[in-house]
Protein backbone atom coordinates (compact mmCIF):
# COMPACT_ATOMS: atom_id res chain seq x y z
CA UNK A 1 -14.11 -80.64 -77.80
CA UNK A 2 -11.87 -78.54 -75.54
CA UNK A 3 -11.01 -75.23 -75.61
CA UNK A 4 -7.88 -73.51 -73.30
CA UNK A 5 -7.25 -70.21 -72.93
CA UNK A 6 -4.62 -68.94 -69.91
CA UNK A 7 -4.79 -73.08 -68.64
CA UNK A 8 -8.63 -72.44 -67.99
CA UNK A 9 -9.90 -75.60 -69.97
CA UNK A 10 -13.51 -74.97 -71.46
CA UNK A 11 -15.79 -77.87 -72.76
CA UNK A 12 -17.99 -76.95 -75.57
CA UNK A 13 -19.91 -78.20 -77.88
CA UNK A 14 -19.58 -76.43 -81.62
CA UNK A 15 -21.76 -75.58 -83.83
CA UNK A 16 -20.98 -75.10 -87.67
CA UNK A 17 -24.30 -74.71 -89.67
CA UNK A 18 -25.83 -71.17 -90.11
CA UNK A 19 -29.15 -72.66 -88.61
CA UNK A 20 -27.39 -73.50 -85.33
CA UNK A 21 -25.14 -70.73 -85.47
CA UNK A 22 -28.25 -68.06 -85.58
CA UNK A 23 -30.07 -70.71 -82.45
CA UNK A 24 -26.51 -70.17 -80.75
CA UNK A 25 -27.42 -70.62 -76.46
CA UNK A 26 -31.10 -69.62 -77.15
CA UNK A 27 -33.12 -71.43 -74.54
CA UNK A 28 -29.96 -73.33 -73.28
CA UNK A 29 -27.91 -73.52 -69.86
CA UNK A 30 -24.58 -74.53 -69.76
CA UNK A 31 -24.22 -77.81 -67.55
CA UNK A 32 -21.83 -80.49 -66.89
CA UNK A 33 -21.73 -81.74 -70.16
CA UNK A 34 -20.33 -78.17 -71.24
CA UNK A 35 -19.41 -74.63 -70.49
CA UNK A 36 -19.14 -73.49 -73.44
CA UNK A 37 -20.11 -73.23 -77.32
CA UNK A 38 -17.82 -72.22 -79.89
CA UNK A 39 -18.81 -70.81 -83.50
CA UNK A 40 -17.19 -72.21 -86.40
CA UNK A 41 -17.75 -69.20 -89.26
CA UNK A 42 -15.76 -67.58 -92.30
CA UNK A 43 -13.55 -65.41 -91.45
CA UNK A 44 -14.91 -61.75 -91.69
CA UNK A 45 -16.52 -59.50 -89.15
CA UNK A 46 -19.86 -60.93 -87.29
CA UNK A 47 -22.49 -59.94 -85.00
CA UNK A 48 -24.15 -61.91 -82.22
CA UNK A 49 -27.54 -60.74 -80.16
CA UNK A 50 -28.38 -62.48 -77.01
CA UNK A 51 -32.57 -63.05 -78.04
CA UNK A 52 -33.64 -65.82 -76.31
CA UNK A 53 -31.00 -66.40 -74.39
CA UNK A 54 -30.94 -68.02 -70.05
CA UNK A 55 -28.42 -65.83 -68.56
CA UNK A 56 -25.38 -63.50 -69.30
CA UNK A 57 -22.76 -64.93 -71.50
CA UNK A 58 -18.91 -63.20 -72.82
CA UNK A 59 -18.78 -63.16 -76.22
CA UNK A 60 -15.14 -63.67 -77.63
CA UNK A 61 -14.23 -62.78 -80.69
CA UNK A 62 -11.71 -64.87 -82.00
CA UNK A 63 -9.15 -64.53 -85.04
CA UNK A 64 -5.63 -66.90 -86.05
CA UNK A 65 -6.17 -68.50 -82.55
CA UNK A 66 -5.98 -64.99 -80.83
CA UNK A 67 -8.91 -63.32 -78.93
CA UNK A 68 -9.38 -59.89 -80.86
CA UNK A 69 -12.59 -58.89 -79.38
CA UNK A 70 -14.61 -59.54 -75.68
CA UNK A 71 -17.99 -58.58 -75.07
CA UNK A 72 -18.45 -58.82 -71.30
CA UNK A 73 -21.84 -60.23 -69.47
CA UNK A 74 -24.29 -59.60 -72.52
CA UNK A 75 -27.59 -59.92 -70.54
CA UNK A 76 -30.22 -61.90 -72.18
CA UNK A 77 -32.76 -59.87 -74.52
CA UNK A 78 -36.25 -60.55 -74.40
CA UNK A 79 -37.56 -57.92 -76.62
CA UNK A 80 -38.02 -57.92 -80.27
CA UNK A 81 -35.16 -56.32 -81.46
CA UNK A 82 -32.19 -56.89 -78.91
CA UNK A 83 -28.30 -54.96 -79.03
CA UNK A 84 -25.83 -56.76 -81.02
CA UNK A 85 -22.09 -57.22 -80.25
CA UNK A 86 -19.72 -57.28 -83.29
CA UNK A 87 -16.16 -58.46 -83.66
CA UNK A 88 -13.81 -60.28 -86.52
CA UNK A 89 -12.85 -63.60 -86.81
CA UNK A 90 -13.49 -67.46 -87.77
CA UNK A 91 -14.47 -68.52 -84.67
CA UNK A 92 -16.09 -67.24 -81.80
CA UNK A 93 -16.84 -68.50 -77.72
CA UNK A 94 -19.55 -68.11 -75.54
CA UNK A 95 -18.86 -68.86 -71.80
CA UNK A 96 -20.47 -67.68 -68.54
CA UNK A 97 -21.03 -64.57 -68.09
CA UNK A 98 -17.88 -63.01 -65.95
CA UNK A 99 -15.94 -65.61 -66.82
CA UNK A 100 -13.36 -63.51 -68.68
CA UNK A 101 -12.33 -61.93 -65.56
CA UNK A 102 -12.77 -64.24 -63.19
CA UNK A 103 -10.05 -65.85 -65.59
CA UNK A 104 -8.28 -62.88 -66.20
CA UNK A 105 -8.85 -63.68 -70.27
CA UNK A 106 -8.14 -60.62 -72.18
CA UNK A 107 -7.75 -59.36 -76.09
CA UNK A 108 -4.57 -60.80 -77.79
CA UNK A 109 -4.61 -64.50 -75.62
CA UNK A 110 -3.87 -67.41 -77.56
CA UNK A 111 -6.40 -69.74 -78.09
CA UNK A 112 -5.61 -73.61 -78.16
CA UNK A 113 -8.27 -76.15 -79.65
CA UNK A 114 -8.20 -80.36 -78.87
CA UNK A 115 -10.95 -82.16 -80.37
């Protein structure tokens, strides 16, 4: 699946069920195969911690094919209770830390989706 945002074409992999939506990029490293993973949820507000988790990701927040809400370079937690980042929407994308602005992707870009 491919996801482009400002012509910067993202591979990801998605994940629907609760069980791998909670697992999210816990214990994973984005590689050739992908450089991304995108959350398929209800619509409604949601929060995302970074337990677990290899390296610094951007959280986007993502609503009617519009980012509404960017969490920039979340750093991995190790500890038992880690910071979460909140935002609305029915879908949301993880990609490598920094990558928002080394892409210049900001709140209110459209969001296209090619399976």
């Amino acid at each position: 699946m491919e996801v482009n945002i400002n012509n910067n074409l993202f591979n990801v992999i998605s994940v629907i069920t609760r069980k791998d939506i909670e697992n999210g990029m816990t214990g994973k490293k984005f590689n050739n195969d992908f450089n991304g993973m995108l959350f398929v949820m209800s619509s409604g507000s949601h929060k995302f911690w970074m337990k677990g988790c290899l390296s610094s990701l951007d959280i986007l927040f993502i609503k009617d094919l519009k980012v509404n809400r960017i969490h920039k370079n979340c750093p991995p937690c190790r500890e038992d209770v880690c910071p979460t980042y909140e935002g609305v929407g029915d879908l949301a994308l993880e990609i490598n830390g920094g990558d928002c602005d080394k892409y210049d992707i900001k709140e209110g870009d459209s969001v296209f989706i090619k399976d």
